[in-house]
Protein backbone atom coordinates (compact mmCIF):
# COMPACT_ATOMS: atom_id res chain seq x y z
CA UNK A 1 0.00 0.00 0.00
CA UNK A 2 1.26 3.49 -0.91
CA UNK A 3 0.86 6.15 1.83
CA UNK A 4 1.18 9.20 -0.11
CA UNK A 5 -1.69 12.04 1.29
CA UNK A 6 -1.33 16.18 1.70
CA UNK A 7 -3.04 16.47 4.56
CA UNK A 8 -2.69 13.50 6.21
CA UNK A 9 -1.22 9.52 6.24
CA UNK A 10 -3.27 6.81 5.77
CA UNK A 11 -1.88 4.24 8.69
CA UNK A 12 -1.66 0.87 7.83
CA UNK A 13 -3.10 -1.24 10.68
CA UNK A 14 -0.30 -3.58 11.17
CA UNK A 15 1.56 -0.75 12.11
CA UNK A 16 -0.04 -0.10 15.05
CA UNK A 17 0.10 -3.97 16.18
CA UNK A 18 3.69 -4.07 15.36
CA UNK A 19 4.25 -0.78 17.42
CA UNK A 20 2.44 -2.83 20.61
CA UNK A 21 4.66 -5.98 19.84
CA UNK A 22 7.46 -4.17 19.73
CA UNK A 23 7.61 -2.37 23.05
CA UNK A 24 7.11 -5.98 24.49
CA UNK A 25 10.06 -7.47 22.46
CA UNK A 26 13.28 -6.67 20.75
CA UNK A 27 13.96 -6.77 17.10
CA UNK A 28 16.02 -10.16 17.37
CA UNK A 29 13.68 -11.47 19.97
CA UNK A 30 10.12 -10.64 17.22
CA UNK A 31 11.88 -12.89 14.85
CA UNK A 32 14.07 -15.15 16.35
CA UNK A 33 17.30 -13.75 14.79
CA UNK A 34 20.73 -15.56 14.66
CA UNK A 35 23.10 -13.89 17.54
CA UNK A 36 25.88 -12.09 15.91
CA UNK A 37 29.32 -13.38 18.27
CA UNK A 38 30.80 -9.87 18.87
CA UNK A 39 34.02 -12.01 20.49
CA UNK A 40 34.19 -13.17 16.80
CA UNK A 41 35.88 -16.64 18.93
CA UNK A 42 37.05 -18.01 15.83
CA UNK A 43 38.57 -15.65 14.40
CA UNK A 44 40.85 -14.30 17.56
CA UNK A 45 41.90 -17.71 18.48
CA UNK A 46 43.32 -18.27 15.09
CA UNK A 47 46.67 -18.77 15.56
CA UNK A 48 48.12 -19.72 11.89
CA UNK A 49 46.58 -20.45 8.15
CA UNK A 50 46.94 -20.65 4.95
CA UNK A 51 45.33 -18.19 2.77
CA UNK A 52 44.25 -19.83 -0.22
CA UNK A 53 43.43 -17.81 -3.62
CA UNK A 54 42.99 -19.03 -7.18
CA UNK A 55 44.98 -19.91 -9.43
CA UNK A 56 46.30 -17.51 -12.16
CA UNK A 57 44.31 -14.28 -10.06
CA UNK A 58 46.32 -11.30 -9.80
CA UNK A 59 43.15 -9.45 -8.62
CA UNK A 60 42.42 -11.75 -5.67
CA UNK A 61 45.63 -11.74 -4.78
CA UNK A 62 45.88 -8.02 -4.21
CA UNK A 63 42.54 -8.19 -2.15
CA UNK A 64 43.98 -11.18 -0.32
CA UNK A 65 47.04 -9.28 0.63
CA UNK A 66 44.57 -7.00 2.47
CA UNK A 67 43.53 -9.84 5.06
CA UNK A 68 47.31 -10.81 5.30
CA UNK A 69 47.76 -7.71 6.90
CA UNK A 70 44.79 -7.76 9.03
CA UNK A 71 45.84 -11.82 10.18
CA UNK A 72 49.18 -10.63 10.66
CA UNK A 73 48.64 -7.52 12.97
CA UNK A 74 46.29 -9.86 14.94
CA UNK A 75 49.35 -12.47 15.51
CA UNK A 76 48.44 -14.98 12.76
CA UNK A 77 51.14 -16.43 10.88
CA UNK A 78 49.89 -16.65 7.67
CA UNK A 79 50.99 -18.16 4.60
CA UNK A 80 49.23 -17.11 0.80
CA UNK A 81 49.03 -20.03 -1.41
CA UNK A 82 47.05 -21.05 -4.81
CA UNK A 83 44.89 -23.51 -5.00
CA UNK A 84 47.28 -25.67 -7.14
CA UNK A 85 49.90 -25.20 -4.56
CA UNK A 86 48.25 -26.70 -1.60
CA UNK A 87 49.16 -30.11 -0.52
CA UNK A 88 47.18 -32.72 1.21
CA UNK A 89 48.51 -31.42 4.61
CA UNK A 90 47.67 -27.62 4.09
CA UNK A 91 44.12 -29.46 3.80
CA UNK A 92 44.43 -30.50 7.33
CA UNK A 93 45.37 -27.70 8.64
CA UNK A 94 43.20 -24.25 8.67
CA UNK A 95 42.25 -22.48 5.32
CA UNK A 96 41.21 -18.55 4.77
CA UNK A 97 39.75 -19.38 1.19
CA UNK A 98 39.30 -15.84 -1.04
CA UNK A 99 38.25 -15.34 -4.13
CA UNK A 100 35.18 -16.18 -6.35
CA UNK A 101 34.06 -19.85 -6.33
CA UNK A 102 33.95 -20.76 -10.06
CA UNK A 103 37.51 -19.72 -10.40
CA UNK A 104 38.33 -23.38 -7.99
CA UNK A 105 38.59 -26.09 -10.04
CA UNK A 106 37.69 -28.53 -6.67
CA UNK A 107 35.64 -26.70 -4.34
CA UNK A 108 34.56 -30.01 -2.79
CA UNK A 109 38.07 -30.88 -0.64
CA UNK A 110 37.72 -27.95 0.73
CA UNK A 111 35.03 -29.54 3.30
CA UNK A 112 32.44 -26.27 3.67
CA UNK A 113 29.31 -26.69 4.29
CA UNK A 114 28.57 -25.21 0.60
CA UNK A 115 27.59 -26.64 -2.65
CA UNK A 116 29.38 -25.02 -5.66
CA UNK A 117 26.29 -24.63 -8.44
CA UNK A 118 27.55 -24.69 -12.03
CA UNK A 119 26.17 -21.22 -12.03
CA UNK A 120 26.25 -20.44 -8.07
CA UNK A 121 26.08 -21.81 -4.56
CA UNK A 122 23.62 -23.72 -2.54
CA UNK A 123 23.72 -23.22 1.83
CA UNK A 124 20.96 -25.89 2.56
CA UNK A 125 18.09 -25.58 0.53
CA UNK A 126 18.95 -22.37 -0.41
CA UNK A 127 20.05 -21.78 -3.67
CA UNK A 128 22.16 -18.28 -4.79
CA UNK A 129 22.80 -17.68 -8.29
CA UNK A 130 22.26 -14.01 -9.19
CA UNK A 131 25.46 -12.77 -10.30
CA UNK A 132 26.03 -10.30 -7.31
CA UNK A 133 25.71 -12.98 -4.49
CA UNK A 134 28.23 -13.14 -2.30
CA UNK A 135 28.98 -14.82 0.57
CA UNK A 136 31.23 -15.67 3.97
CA UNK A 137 31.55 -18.50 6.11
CA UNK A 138 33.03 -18.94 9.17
CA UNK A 139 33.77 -22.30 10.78
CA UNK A 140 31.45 -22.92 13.98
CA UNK A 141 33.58 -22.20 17.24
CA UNK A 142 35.37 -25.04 18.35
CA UNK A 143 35.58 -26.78 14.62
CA UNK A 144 39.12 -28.19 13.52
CA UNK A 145 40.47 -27.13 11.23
CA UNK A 146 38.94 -24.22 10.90
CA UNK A 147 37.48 -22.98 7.61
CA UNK A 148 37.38 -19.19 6.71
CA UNK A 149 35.63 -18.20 3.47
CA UNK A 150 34.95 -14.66 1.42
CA UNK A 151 33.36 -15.70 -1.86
CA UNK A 152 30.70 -15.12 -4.44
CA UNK A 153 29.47 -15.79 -8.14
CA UNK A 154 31.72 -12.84 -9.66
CA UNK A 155 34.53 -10.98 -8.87
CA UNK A 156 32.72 -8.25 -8.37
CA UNK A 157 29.76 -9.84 -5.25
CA UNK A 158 33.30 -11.33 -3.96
CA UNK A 159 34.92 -7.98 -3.76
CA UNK A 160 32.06 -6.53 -2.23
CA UNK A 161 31.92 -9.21 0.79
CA UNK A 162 35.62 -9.26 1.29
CA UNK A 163 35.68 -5.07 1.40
CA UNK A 164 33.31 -5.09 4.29
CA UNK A 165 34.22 -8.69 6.45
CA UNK A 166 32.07 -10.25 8.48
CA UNK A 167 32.92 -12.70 11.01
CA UNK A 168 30.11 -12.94 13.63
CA UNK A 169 27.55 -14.98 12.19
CA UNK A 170 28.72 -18.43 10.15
CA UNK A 171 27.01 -17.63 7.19
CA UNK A 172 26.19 -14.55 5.52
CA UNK A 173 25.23 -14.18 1.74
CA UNK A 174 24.93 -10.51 0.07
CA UNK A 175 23.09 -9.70 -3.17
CA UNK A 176 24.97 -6.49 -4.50
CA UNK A 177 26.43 -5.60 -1.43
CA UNK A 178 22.54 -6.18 0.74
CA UNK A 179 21.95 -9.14 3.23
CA UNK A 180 19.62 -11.33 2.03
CA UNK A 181 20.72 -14.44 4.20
CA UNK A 182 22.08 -15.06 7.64
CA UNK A 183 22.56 -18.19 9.82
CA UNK A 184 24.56 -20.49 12.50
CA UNK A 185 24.75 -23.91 12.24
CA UNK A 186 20.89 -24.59 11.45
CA UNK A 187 19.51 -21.27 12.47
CA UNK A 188 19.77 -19.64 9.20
CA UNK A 189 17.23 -16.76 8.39
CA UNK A 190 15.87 -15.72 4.91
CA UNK A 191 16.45 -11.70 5.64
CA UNK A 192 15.34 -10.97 2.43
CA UNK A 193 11.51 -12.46 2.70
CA UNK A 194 11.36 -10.12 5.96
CA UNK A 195 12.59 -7.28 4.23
CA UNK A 196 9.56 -8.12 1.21
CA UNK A 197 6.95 -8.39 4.26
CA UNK A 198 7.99 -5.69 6.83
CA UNK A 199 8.46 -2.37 5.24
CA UNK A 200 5.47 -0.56 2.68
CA UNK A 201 6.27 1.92 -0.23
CA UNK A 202 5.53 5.67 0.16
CA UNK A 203 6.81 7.24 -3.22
CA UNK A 204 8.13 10.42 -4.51
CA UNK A 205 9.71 12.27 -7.84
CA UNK A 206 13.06 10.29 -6.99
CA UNK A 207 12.64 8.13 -4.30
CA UNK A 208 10.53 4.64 -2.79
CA UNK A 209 10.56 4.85 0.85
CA UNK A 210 10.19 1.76 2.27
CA UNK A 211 9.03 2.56 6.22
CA UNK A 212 8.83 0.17 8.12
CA UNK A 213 5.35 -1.61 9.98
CA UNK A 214 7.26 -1.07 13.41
CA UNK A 215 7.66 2.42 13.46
CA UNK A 216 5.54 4.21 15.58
CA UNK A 217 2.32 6.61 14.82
CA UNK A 218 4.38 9.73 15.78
CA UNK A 219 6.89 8.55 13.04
CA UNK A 220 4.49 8.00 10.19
CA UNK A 221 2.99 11.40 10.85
CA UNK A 222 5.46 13.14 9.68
CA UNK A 223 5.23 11.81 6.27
CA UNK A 224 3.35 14.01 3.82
CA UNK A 225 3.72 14.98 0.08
CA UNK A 226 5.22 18.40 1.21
CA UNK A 227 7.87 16.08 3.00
CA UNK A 228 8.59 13.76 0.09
CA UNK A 229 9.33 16.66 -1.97
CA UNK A 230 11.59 18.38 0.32
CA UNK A 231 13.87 15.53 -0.28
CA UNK A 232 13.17 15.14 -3.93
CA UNK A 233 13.99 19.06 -4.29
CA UNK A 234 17.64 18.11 -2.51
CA UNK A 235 18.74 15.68 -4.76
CA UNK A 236 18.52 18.21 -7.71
CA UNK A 237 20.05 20.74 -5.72
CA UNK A 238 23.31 18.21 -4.84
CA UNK A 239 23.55 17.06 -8.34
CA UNK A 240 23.91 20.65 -9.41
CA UNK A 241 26.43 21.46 -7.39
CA UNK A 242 28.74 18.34 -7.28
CA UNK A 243 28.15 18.29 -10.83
CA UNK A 244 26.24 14.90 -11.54
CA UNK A 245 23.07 13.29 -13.26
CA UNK A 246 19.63 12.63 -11.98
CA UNK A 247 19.29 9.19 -11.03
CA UNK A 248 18.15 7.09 -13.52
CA UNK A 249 16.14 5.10 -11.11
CA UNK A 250 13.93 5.57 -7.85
CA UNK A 251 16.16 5.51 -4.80
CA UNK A 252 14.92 2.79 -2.43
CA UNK A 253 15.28 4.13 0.89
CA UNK A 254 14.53 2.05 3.99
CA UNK A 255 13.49 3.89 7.10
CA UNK A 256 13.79 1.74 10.49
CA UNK A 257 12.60 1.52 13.68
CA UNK A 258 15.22 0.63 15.98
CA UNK A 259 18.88 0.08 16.18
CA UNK A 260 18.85 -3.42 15.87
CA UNK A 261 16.04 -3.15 12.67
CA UNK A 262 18.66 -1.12 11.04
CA UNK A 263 22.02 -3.08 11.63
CA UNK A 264 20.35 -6.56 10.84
CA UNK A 265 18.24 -5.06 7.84
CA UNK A 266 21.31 -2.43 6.12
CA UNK A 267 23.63 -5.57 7.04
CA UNK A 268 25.85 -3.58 9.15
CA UNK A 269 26.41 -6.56 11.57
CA UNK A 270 29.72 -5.36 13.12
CA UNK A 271 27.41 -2.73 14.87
CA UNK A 272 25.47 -5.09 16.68
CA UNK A 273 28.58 -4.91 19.08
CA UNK A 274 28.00 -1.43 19.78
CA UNK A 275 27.76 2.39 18.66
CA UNK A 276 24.67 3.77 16.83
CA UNK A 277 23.98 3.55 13.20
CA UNK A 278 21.81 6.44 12.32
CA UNK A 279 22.41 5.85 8.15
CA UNK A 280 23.98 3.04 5.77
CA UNK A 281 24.43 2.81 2.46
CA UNK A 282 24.27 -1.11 1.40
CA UNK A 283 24.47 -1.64 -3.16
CA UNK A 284 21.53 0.48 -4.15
CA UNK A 285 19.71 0.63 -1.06
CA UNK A 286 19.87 3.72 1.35
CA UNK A 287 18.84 2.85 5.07
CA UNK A 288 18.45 5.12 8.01
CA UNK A 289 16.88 4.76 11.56
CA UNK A 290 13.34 7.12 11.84
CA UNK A 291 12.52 9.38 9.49
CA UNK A 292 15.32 12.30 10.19
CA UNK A 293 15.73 14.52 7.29
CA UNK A 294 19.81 15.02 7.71
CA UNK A 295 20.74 11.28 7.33
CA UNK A 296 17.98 10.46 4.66
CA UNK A 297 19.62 13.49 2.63
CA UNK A 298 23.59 12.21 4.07
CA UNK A 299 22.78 8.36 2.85
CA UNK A 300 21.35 9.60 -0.76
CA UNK A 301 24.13 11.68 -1.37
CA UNK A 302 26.62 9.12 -0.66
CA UNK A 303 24.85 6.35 -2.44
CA UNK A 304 23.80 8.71 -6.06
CA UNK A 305 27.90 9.99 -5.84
CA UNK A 306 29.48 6.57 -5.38
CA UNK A 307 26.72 4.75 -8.23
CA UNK A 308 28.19 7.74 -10.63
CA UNK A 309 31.78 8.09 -9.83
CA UNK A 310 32.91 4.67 -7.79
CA UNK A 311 31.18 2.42 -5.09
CA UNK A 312 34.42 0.83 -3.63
CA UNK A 313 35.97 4.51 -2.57
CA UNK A 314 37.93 4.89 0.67
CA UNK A 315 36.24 6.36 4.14
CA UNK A 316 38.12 9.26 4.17
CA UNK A 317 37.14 10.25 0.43
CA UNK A 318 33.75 8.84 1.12
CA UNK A 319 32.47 11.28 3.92
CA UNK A 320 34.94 14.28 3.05
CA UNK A 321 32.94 14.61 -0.48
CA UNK A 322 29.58 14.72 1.82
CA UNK A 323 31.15 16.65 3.96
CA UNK A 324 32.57 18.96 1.57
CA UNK A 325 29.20 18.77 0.07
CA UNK A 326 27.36 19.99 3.67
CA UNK A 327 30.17 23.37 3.76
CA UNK A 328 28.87 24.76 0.63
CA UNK A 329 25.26 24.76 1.95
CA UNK A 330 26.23 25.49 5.58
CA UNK A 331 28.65 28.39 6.66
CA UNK A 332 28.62 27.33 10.12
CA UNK A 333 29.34 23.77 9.51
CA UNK A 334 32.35 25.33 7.32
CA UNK A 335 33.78 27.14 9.95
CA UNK A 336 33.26 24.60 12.95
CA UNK A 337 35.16 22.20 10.19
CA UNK A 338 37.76 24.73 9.89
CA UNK A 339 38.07 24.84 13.50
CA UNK A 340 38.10 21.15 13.89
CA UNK A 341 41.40 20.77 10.95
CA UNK A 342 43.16 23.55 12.68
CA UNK A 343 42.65 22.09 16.53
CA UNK A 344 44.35 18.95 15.04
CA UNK A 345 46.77 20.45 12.21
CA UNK A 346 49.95 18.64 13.43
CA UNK A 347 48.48 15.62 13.71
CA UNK A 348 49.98 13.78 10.07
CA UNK A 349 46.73 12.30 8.11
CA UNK A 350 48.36 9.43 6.53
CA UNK A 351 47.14 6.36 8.54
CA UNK A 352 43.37 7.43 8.39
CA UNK A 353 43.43 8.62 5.26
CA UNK A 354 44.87 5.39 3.83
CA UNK A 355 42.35 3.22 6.08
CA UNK A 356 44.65 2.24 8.52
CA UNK A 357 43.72 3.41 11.49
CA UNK A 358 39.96 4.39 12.70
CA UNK A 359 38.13 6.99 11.17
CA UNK A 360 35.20 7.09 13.10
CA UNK A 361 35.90 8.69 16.30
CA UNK A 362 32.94 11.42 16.54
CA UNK A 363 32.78 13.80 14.30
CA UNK A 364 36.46 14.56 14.11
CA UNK A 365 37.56 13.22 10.73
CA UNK A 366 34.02 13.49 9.12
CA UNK A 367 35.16 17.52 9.44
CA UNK A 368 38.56 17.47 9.17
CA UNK A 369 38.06 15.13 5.76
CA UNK A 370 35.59 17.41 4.46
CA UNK A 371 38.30 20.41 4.68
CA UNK A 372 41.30 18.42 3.14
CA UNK A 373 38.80 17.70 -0.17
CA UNK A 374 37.90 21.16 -0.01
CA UNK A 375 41.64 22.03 -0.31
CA UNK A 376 41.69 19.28 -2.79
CA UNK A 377 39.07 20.43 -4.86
CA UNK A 378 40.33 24.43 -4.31
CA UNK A 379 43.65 24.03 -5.76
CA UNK A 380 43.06 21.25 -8.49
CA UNK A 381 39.33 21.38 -9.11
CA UNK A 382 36.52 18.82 -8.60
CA UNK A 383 36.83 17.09 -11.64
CA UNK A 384 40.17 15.72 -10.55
CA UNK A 385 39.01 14.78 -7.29
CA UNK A 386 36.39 12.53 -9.12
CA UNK A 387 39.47 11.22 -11.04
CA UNK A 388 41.23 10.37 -7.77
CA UNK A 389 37.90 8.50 -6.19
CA UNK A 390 37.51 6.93 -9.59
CA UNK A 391 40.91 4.93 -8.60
CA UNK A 392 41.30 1.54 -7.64
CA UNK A 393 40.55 0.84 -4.14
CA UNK A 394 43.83 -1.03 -4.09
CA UNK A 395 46.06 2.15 -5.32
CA UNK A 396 43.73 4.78 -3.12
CA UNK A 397 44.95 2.20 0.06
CA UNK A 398 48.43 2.24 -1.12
CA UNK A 399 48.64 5.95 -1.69
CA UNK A 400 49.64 5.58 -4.91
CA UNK A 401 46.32 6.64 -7.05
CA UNK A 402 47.04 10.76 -5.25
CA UNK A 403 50.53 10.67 -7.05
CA UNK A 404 48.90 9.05 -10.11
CA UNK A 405 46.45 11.71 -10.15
CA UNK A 406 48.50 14.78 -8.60
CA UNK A 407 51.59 14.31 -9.38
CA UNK A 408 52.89 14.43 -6.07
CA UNK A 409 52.83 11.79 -3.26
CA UNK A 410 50.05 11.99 -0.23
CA UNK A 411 53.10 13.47 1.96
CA UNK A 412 54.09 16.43 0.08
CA UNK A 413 49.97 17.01 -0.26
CA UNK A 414 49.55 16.96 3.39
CA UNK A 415 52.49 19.55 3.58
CA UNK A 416 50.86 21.88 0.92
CA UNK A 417 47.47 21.08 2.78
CA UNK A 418 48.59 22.30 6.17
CA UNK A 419 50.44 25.75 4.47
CA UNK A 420 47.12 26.32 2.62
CA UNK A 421 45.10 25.84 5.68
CA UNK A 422 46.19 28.11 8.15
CA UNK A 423 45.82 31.16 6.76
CA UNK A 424 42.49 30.22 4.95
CA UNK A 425 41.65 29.44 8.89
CA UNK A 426 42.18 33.24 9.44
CA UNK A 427 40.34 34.73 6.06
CA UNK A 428 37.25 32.18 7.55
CA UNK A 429 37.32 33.93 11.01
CA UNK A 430 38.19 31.02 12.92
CA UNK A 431 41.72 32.80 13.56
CA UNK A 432 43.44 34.06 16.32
């Protein structure tokens, strides 16, 4: 059912029951969720493995030099080997399998729980063969040897699983970057038939809301047509200025209820550990929790700027071109980023920048990013910027694709940075 009136909302009546249930229950509780394992057991008491790629992949094995690092800071000794190389011991032992399953020639002695399709992969009775669908497995805790998998139908679902790991549940499977299954051991859930019966369509110029049947009266009222076109009327005001198209297609944007609705539905799992998600961008969907205009507007922007320029882009470059976004509308918010970059001026960039160390720490980097693109895109011009989020994740991580596109390496731009900043600090008013 549409709810789409001037004056008023029509209420679906299973909203109100769901609003009842829900202040009796949790989310996970309502519908018997899988427990996410925040300890992530298996992974921590990993001690050594073999990381096992495909043969003849020089793409994977970029990507799987990515979770050599992350083994190795953690203690792991960890070996990277093709599937041709292993031997019948390395089968024995523990395995940290990357890569998309039809490039293995012999999926079976692997011993997961999986069956390789000829054009996908079954988990039960559950058969995945779209060619986004991705998937990880992780052994149950207390399984030996212990099997660790990031996979999918293409390069391109496998990249998208590996790029955001998860290691709490034992299965998860992804359809263009969105959960659509989750499970442990026999407890698996079909996310995406709760997704098809929880959430009805309000719909605008540009968007399909999808709100969901446990938000609360008070929530739905604030839905109207003047509403909808508020937001419709900000994404032609965005693509003006960052200089982009219209979206080709309706924007599916799911509105929440609680936390936990959010980080099971958006498939931001790792957040079922702790902190609040208030928006998510997941493929093409855009998710947020209530109906709160400055993360609906934050998500969108994200989601039409990476579906035009480059989905797989850092978090630094992700929020700072928001962010950067959010200064030209917003003086203040310009000057309290200002503030923010000078507070922290001597602090060198590198680590965060190049996804090495947190970003998200309050607010601090979302400003301080948004101020280094705007001295990116004040001294070279947006158009390069797009050319440096255009780059391959690999080279942005690497620091490579800023001297590709700049012609100078990441350090000597954080030196120019800082000179520039200072004294634009002062013409801002922010100055001593």
């Amino acid at each position: 059912m549409f709810i789409k009136s001037k004056k008023s909302i029509v209420i679906i009546i299973t909203c109100l029951f769901y609003t009842v249930v829900q202040a009796q229950q949790s989310f996970v509780e309502m519908y018997n969720l899988p427990q996410y394992d925040c300890e992530m057991k298996v992974l921590r008491e990993l001690k050594k493995t073999n990381i096992v790629i495909p043969d003849d992949s020089t793409v994977v094995w970029v990507n799987a030099r990515r979770f050599e690092g992350l083994l190795s800071r953690m203690g792991v000794e960890v070996s990277i080997k093709t599937e041709s190389q292993l031997q019948k011991g390395d089968l024995d032992g523990n395995l940290f399998i990357v890569g998309p399953i039809i490039d293995y020639s012999d999926w079976n002695r692997f011993g997961i729980p999986i069956e390789k399709l000829s054009n996908g992969f079954k988990i039960g009775n559950f058969s995945f063969q779209d060619p986004l669908h991705g998937f990880s497995f992780v052994s149950p805790h207390g399984t030996s040897p212990v099997r660790i998998v990031f996979s999918g139908n293409t390069f391109e679902a496998y990249e998208r699983i590996a790029n955001n790991p998860q290691f709490g549940f034992e299965y998860v499977v992804l359809n263009n970057a969105a959960p659509e299954f989750i499970g442990n051991g026999s407890h698996t859930f079909d996310l995406k038939a709760l997704k098809e019966s929880l959430y009805a369509p309000a719909k605008s110029k540009y968007y399909v809301f999808m709100l969901s049947k446990n938000l609360t009266l008070e929530e739905l009222g604030k839905i109207n047509d003047d509403e909808l076109k508020k937001y419709d009327n900000h994404i032609e005001t965005f693509v003006t200025k960052i200089e982009l198209n219209l979206p080709e297609n309706t924007i599916k944007s799911y509105i929440h209820a609680s936390q936990e609705e959010i980080k099971y539905m958006s498939g931001f799992f790792g957040a079922l550990c702790g902190g609040t998600v208030h928006g998510y961008v997941t493929g093409d969907e855009i998710h947020t929790w209530n109906w709160v205009g400055e993360y609906i507007e934050h998500e969108v922007n994200h989601q039409i700027f990476n579906q035009q320029v480059h989905k797989m882009a850092p978090t630094f470059l992700l929020e700072g071109i928001q962010t950067w976004y959010e200064y030209t509308v917003s003086a203040e918010k310009k000057e309290s980023g200002f503030q923010r970059a000078l507070e922290f001026a001597d602090e060198d960039l590198t680590d965060v920048i190049l996804g090495r160390a947190n970003f998200f720490q309050g607010d601090k980097y979302y400003q301080i990013s948004g101020i280094l693109v705007d001295y990116l895109i004040d001294t070279y011009g947006l158009n390069k910027f797009k050319e440096l989020y255009r780059c391959d994740t690999h080279d942005l991580l690497s620091g490579t694709g800023f001297e590709t596109i700049y012609g100078k390496p990441l350090s000597e731009i954080l030196v120019e940075y800082k000179k520039w900043l200072l004294p634009m600090v002062d013409k801002s008013g922010t100055g001593s």
